[in-house]
N, C-alpha and C. Protein backbone atom coordinates (compact mmCIF):
# COMPACT_ATOMS: atom_id res chain seq x y z
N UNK A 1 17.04 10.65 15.62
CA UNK A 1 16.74 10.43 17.02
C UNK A 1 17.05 8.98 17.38
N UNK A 2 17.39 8.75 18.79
CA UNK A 2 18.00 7.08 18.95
C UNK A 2 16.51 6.58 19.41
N UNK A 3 16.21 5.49 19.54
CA UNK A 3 15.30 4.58 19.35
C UNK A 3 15.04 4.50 20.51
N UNK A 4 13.39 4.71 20.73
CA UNK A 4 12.77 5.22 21.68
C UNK A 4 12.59 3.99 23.08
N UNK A 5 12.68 2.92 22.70
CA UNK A 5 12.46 2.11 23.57
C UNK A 5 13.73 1.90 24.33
N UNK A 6 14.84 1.92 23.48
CA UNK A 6 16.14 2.04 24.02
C UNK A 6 15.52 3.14 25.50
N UNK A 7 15.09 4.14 25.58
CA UNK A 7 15.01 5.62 26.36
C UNK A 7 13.68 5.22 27.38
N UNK A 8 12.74 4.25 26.55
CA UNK A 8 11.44 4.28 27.61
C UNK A 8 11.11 2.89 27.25
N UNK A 9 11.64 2.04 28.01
CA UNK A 9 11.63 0.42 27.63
C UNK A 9 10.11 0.05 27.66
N UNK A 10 9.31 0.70 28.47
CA UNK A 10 7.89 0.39 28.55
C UNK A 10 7.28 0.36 26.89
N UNK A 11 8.18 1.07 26.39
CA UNK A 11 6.83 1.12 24.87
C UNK A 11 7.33 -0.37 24.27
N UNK A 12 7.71 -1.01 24.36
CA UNK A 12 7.96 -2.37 23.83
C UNK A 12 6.84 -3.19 23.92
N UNK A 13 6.21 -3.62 24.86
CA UNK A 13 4.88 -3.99 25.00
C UNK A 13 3.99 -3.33 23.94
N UNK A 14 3.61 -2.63 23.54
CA UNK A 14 2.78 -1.48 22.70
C UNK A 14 3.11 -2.45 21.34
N UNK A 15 3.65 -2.33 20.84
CA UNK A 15 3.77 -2.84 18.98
C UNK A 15 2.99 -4.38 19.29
N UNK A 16 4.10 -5.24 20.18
CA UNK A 16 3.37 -6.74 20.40
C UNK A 16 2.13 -7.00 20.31
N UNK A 17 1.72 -5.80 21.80
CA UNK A 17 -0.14 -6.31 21.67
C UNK A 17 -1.06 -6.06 20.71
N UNK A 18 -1.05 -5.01 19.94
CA UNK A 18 -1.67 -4.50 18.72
C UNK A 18 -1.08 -5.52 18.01
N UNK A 19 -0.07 -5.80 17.51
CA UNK A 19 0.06 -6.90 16.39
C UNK A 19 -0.86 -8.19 16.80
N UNK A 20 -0.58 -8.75 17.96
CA UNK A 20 -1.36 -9.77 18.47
C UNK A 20 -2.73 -9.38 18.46
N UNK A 21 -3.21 -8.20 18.96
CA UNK A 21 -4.57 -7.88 18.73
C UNK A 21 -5.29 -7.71 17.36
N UNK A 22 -4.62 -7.16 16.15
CA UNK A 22 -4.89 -7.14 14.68
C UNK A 22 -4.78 -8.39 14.31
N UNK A 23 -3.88 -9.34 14.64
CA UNK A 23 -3.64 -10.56 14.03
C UNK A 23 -4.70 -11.84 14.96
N UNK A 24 -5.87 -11.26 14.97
CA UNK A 24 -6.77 -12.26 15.57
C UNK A 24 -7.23 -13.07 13.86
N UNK A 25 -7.16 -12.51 12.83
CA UNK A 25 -7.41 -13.65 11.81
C UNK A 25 -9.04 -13.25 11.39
N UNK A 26 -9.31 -12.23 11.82
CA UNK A 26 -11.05 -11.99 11.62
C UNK A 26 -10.80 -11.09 10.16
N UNK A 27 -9.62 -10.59 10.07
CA UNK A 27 -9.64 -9.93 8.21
C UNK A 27 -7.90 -10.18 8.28
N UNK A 28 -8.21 -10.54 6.61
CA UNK A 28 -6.52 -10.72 6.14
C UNK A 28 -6.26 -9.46 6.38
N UNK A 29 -4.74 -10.57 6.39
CA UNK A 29 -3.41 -9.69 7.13
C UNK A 29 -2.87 -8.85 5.61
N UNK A 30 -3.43 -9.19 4.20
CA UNK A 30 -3.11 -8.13 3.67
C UNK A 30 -4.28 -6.63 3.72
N UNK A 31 -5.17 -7.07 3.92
CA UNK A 31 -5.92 -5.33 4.00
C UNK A 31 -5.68 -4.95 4.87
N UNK A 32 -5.11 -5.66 6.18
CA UNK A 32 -4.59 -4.96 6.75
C UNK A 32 -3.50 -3.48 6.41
N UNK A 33 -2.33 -4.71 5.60
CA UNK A 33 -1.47 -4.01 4.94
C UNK A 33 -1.64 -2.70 3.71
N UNK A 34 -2.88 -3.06 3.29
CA UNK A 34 -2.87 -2.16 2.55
C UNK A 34 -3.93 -0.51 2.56
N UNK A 35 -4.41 -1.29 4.22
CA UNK A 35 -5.25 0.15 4.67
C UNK A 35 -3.70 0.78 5.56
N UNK A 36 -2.68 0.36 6.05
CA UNK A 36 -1.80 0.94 6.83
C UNK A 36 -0.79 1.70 5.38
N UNK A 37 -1.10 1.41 4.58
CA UNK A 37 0.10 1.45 2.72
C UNK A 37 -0.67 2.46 2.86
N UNK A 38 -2.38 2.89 2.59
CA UNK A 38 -2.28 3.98 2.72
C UNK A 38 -2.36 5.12 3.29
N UNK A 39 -2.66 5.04 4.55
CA UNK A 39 -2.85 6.04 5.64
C UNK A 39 -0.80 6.28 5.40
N UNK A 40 -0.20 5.59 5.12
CA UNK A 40 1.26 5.72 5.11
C UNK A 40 1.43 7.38 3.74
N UNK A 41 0.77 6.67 2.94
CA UNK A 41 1.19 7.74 1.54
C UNK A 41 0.18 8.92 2.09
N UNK A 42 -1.13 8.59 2.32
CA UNK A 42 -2.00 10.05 3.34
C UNK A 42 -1.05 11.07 4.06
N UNK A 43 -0.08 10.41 4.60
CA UNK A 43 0.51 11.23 6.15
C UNK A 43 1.93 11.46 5.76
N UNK A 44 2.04 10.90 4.55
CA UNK A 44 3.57 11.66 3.93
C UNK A 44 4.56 10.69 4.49
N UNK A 45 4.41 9.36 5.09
CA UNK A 45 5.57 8.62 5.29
C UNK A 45 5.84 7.59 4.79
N UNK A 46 7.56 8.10 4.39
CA UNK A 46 8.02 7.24 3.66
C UNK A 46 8.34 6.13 4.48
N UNK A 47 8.52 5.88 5.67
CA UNK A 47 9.03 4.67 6.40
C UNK A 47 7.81 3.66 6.28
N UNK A 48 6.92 4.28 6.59
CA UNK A 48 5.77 3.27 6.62
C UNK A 48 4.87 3.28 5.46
N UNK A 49 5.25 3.57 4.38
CA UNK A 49 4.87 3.18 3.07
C UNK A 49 6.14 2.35 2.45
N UNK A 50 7.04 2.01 2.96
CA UNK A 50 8.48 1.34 2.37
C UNK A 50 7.67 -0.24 3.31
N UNK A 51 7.60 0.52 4.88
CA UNK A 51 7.33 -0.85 5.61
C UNK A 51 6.64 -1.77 4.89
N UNK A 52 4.96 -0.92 4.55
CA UNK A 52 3.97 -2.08 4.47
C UNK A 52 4.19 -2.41 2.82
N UNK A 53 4.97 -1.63 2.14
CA UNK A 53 4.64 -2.31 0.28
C UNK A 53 5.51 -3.62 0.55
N UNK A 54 6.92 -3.24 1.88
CA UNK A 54 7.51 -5.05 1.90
C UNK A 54 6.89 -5.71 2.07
N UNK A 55 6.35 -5.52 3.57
CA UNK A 55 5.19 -6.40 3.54
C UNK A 55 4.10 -7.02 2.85
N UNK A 56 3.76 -6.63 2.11
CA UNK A 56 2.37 -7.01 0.99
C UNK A 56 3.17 -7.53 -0.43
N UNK A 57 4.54 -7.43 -0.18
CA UNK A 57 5.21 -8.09 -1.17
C UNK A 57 6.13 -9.81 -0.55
N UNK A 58 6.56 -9.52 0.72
CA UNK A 58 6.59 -10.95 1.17
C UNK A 58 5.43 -11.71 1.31
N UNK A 59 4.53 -10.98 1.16
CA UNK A 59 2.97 -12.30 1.26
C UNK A 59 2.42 -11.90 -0.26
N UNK A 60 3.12 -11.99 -1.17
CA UNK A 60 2.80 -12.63 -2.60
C UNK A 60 2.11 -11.38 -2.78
N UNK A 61 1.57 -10.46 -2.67
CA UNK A 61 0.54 -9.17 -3.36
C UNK A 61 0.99 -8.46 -4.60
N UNK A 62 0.45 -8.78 -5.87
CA UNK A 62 0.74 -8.12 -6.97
C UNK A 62 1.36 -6.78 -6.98
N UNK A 63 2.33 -6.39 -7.97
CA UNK A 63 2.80 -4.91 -7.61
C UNK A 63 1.93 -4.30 -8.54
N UNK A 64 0.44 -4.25 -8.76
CA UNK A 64 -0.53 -3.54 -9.37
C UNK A 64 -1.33 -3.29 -8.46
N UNK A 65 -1.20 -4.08 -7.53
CA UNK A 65 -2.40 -4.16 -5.89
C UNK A 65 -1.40 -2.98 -5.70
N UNK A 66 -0.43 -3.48 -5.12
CA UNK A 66 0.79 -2.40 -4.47
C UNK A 66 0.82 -0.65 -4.87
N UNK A 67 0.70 -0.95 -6.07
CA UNK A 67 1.32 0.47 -6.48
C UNK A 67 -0.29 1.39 -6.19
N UNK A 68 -1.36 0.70 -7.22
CA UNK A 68 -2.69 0.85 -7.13
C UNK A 68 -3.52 1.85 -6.07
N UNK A 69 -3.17 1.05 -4.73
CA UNK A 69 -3.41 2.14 -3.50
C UNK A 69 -3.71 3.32 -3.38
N UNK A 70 -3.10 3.95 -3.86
CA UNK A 70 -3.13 5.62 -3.85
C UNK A 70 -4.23 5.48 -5.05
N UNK A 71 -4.65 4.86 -5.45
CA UNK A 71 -6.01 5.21 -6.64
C UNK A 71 -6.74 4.14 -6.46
N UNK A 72 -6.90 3.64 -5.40
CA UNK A 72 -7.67 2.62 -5.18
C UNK A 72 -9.25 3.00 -5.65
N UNK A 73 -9.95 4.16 -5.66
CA UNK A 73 -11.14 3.85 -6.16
C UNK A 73 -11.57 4.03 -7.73
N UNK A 74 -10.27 3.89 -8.74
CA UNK A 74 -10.55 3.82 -9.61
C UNK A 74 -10.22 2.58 -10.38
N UNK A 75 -9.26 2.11 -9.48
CA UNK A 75 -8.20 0.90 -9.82
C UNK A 75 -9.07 -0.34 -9.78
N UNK A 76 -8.99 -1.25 -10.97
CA UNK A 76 -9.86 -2.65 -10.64
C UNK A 76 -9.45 -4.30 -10.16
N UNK A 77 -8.56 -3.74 -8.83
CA UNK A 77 -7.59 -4.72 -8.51
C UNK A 77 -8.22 -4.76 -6.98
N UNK A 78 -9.53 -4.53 -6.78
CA UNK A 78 -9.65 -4.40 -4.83
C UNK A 78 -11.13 -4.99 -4.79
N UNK A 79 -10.57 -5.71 -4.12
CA UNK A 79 -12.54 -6.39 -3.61
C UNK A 79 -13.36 -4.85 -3.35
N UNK A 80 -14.87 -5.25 -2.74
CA UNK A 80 -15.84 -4.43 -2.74
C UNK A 80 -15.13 -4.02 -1.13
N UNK A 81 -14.97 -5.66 -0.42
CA UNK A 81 -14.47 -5.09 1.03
C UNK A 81 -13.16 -4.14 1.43
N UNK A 82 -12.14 -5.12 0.41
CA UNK A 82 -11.17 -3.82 0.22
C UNK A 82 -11.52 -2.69 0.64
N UNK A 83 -12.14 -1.80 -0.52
CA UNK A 83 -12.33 -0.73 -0.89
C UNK A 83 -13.10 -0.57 0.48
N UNK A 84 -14.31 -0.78 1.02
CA UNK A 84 -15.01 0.12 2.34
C UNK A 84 -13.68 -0.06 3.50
N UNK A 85 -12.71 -0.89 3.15
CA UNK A 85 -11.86 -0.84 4.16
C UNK A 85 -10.90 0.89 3.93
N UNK A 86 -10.49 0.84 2.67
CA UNK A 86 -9.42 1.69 2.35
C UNK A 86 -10.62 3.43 2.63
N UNK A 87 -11.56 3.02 1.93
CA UNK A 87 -12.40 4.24 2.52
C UNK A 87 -12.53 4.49 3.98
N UNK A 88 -12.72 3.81 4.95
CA UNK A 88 -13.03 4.12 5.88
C UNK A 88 -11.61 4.56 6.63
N UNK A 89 -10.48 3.79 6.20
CA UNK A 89 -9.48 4.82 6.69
C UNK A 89 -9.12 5.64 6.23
N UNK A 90 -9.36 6.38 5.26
CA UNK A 90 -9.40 7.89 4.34
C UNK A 90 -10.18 8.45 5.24
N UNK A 91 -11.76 8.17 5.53
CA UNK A 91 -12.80 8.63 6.43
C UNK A 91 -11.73 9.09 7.80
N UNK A 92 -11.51 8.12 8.56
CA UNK A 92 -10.69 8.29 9.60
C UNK A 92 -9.63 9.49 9.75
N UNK A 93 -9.15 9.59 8.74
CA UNK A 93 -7.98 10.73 8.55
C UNK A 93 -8.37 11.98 7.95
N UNK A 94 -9.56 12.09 7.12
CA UNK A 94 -9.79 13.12 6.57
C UNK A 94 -11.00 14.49 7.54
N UNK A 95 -10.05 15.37 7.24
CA UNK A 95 -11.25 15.92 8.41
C UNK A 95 -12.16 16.43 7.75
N UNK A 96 -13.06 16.82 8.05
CA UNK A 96 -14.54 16.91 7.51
C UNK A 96 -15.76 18.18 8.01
N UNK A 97 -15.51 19.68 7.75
CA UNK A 97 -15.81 20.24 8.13
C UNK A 97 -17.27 20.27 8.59
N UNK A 98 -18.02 19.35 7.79
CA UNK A 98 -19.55 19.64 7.67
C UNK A 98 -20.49 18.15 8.94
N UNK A 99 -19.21 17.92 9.40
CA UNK A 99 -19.89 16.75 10.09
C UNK A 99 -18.97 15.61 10.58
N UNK A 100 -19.62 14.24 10.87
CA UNK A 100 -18.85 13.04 11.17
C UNK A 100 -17.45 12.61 9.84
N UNK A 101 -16.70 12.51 10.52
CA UNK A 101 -15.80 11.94 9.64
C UNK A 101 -16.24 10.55 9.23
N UNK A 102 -16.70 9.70 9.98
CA UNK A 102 -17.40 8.13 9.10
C UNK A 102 -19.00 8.76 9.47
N UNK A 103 -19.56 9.06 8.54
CA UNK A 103 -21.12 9.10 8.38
C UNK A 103 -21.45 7.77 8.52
N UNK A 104 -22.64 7.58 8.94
CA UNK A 104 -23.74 6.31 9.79
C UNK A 104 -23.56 5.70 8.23
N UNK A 105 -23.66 6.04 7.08
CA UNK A 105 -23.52 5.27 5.80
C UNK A 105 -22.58 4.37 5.22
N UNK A 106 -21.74 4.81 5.69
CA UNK A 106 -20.31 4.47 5.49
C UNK A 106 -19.56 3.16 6.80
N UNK A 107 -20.41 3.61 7.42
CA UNK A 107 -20.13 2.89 8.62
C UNK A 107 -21.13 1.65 8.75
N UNK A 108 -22.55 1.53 7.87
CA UNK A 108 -23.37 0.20 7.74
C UNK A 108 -22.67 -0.21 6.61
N UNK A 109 -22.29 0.13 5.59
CA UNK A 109 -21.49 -0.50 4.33
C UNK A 109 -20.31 -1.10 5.26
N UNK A 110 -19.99 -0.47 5.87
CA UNK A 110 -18.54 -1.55 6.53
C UNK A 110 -19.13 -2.63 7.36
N UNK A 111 -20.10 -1.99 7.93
CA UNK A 111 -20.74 -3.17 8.95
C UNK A 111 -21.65 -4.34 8.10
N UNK A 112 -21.64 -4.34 6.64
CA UNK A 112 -22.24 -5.25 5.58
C UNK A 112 -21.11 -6.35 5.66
N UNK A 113 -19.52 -5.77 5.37
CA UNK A 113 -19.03 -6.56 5.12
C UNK A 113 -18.02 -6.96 6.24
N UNK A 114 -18.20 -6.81 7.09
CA UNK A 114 -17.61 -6.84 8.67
C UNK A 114 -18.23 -7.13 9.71
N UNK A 115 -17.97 -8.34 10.28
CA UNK A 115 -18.95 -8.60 11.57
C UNK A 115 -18.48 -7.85 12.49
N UNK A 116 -18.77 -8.15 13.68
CA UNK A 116 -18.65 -6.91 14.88
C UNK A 116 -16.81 -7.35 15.38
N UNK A 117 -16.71 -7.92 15.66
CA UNK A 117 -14.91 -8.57 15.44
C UNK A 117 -13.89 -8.03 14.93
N UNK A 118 -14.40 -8.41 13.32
CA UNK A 118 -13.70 -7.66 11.78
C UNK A 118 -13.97 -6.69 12.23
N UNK A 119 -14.87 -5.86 12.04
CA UNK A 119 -14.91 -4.09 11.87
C UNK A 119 -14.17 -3.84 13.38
N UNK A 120 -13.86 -4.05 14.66
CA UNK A 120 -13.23 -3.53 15.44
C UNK A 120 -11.94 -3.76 15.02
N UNK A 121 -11.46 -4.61 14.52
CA UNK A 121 -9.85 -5.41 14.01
C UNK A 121 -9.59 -4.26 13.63
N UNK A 122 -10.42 -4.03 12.11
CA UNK A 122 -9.65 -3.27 11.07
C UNK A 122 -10.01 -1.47 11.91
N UNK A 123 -10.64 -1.58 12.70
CA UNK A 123 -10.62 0.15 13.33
C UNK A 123 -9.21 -0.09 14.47
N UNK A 124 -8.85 -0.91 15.09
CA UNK A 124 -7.58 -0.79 15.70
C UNK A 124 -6.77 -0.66 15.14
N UNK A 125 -6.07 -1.82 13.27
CA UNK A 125 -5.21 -1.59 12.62
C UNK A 125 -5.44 -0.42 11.91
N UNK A 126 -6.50 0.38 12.13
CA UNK A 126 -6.16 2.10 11.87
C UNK A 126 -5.48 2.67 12.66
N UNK A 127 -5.62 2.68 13.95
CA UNK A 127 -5.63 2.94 15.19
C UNK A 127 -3.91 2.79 15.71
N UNK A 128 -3.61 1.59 14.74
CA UNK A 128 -2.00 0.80 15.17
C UNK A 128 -1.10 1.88 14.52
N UNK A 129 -1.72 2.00 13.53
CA UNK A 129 -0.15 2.95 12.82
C UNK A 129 -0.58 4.60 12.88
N UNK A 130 -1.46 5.13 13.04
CA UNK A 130 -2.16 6.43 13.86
C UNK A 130 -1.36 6.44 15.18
N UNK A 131 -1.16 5.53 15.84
CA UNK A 131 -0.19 5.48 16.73
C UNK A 131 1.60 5.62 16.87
N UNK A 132 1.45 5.16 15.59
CA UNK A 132 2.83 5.27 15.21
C UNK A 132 3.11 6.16 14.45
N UNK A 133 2.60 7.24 13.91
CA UNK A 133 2.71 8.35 12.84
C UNK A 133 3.70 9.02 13.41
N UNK A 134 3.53 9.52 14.52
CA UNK A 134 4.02 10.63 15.12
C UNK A 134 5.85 10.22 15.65
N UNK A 135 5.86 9.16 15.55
CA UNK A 135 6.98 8.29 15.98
C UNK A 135 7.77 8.10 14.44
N UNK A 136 7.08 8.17 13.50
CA UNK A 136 7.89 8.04 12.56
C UNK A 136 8.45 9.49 11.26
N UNK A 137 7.53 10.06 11.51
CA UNK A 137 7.22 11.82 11.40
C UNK A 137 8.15 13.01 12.26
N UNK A 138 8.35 12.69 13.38
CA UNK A 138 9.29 12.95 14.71
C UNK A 138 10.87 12.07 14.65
N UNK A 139 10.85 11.23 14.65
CA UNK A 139 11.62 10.24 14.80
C UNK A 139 13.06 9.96 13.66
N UNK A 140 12.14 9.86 12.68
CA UNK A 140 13.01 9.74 11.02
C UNK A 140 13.27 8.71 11.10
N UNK A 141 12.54 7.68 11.26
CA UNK A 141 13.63 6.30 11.66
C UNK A 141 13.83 5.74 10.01
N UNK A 142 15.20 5.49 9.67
CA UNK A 142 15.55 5.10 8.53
C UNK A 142 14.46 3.71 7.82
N UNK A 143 13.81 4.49 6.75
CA UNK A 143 13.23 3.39 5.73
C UNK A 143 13.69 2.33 5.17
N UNK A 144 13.26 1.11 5.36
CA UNK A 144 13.56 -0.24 5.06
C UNK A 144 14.54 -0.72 5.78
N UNK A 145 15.20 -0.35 7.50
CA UNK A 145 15.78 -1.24 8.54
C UNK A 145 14.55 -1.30 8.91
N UNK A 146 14.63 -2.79 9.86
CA UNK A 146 14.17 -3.63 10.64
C UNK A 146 13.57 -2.62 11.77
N UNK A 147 12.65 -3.30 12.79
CA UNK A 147 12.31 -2.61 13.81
C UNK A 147 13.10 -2.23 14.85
N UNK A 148 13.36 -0.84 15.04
CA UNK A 148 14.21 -0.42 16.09
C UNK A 148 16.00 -0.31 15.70
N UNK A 149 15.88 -0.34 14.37
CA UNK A 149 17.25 -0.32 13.61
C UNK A 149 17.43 0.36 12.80
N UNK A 150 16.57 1.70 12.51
CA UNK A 150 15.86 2.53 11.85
C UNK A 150 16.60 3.80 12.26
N UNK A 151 16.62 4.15 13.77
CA UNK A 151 17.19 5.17 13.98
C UNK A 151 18.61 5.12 14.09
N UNK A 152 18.84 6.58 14.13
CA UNK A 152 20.06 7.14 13.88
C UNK A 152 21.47 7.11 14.62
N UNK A 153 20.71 7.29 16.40
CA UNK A 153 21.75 7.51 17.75
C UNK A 153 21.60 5.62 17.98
């Protein structure tokens, strides 16, 4: 598919402000990366599991952090915060027949290690690439070009 902004110039604004809005500095910019690494391998995409392992590899992140992800709760390479981070976006994505997808428990453990700031940050940078799933799932935009250099037309 040719590249969507090329077709609806309005979505250009959209990536900026969320980046600018995630990148307020209230949680590193790698858990960021590595709660989006895995909602990426969750949702079956390869574009945005290619995106963020570059990413977490131009900002120095071990390729044991990297690979790790997908077993993050057994793996002993992730802070405590890490981990309620990477859980709570598992929470987010996983549906949950018997109730809330983030139970009130799960959600004071994040709020332990997250002030009110942080914990909205890291629920938008869920929120950022949840946004973009469907764009990259739909789309096919070629793994490891640049933004908007991905697609095909």
């Amino acid at each position: 598919m040719p590249d969507p902004i090329k077709l609806i110039p309005e979505l250009a604004a959209v990536p900026g402000a969320t980046v600018k809005a995630i990148g307020n500095g209230s949680i590193p910019q790698s858990t960021i990366d590595l709660v989006q690494l895995r909602i990426g391998q969750l949702v079956g995409s390869t574009y945005f599991t290619v995106m963020q392992t570059d990413s977490l590899r131009k900002d120095g992140e071990s390729e044991e952090r990297i690979t790790a992800v997908a077993t993050w709760r057994d793996a002993p390479y992730f802070t405590d915060t890490e981990r309620v981070a990477l859980e709570l976006a598992e929470a987010v994505l996983s549906p949950n027949t018997f109730g809330e997808r983030v139970p009130d428990e799960l959600h004071a453990r994040a709020a332990a290690h997250y002030d009110d700031t942080a914990l909205w940050t890291l629920t938008l940078a869920i929120s950022q690439i949840f946004y973009f799933i469907p764009v990259a799932l739909v789309g096919k935009p070629v793994p490891g070009r640049g933004a908007g250099q991905g697609y095909t037309k």
